[in-house]
Protein backbone atom coordinates (compact mmCIF):
# COMPACT_ATOMS: atom_id res chain seq x y z
CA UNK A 1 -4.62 -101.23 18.29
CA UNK A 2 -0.84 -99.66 18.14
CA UNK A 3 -1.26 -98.80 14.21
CA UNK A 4 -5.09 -97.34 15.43
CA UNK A 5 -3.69 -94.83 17.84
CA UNK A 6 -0.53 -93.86 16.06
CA UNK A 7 -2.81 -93.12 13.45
CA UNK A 8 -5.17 -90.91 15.85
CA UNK A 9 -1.84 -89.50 17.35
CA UNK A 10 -1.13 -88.32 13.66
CA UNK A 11 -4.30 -87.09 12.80
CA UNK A 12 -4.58 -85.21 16.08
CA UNK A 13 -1.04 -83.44 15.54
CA UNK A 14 -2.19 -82.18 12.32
CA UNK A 15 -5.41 -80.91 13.30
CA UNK A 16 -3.63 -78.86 16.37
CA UNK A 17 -1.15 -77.17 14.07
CA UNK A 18 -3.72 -76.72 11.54
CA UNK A 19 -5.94 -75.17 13.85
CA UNK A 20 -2.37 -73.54 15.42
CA UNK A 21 -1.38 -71.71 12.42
CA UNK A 22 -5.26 -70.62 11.61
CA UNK A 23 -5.19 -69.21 14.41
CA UNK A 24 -1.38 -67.79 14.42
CA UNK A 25 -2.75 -66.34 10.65
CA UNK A 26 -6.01 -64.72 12.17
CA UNK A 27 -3.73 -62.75 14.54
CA UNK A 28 -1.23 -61.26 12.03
CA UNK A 29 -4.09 -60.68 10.15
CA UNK A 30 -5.62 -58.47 12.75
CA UNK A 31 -2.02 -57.17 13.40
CA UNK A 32 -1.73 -56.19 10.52
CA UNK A 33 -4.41 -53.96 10.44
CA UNK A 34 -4.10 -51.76 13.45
């Protein structure tokens, strides 16, 4: 059970600052072009 939710911990943290810096990327992007 611990080694199951550090795991989901883990993958959770990556998906946010995946999703994070997609996002941060999509508004320089758009930054960018004004």
């Amino acid at each position: 059970d611990v080694i199951l939710a550090t795991a989901l911990a883990t993958l959770g943290a990556f998906i946010y600052n995946l999703s994070a810096g997609f996002v941060g990327g999509v508004e320089l992007t758009l930054a960018e072009d004004e």
